[in-house]
Protein backbone atom coordinates (compact mmCIF):
# COMPACT_ATOMS: atom_id res chain seq x y z
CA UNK A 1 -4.15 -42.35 -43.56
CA UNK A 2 -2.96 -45.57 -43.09
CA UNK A 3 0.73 -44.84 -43.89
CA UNK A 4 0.67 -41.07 -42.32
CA UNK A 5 3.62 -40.90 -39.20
CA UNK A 6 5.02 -44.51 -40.04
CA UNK A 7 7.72 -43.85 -41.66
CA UNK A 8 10.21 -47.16 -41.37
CA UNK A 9 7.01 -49.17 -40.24
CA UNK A 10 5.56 -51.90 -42.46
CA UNK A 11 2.84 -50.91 -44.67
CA UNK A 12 -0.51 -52.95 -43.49
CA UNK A 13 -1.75 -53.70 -46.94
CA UNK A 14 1.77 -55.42 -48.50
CA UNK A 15 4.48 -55.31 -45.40
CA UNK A 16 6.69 -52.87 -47.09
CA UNK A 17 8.28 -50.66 -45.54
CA UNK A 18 6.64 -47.12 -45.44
CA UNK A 19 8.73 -44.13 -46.57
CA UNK A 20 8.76 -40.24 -45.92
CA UNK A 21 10.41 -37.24 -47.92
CA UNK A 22 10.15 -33.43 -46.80
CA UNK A 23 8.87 -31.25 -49.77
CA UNK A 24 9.15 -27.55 -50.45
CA UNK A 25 10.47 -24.87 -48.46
CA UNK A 26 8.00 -25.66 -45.83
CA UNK A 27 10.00 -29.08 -45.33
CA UNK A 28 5.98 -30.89 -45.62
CA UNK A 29 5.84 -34.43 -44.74
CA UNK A 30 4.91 -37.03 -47.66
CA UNK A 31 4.17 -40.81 -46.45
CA UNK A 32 3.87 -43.31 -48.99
CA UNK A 33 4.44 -47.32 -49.51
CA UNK A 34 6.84 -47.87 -52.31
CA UNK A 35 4.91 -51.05 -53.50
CA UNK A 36 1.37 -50.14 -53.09
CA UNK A 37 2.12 -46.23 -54.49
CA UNK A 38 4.72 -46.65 -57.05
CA UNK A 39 6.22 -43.62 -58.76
CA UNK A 40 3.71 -42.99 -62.25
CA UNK A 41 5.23 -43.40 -65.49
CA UNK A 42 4.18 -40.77 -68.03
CA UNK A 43 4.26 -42.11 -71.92
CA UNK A 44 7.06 -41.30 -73.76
């Protein structure tokens, strides 16, 4: 919860700053911190 409704703020763990995407038709809210959540890499 620490990155939830900061979007553009600075993440408190690294001091990155915090980004949000809307999913789905619903248009849901996703919060993450680009250094401290990085995308996952599948193997090839």
């Amino acid at each position: 919860m620490w990155v939830y409704n900061r979007s553009g703020e600075k993440c408190l763990v690294c001091g990155d700053t915090i980004r949000m995407q809307r999913q789905g038709d619903l248009g849901r809210s996703t919060y993450w911190c680009p250094t401290c959540q990085p995308p996952q890499t599948t193997p090839a």
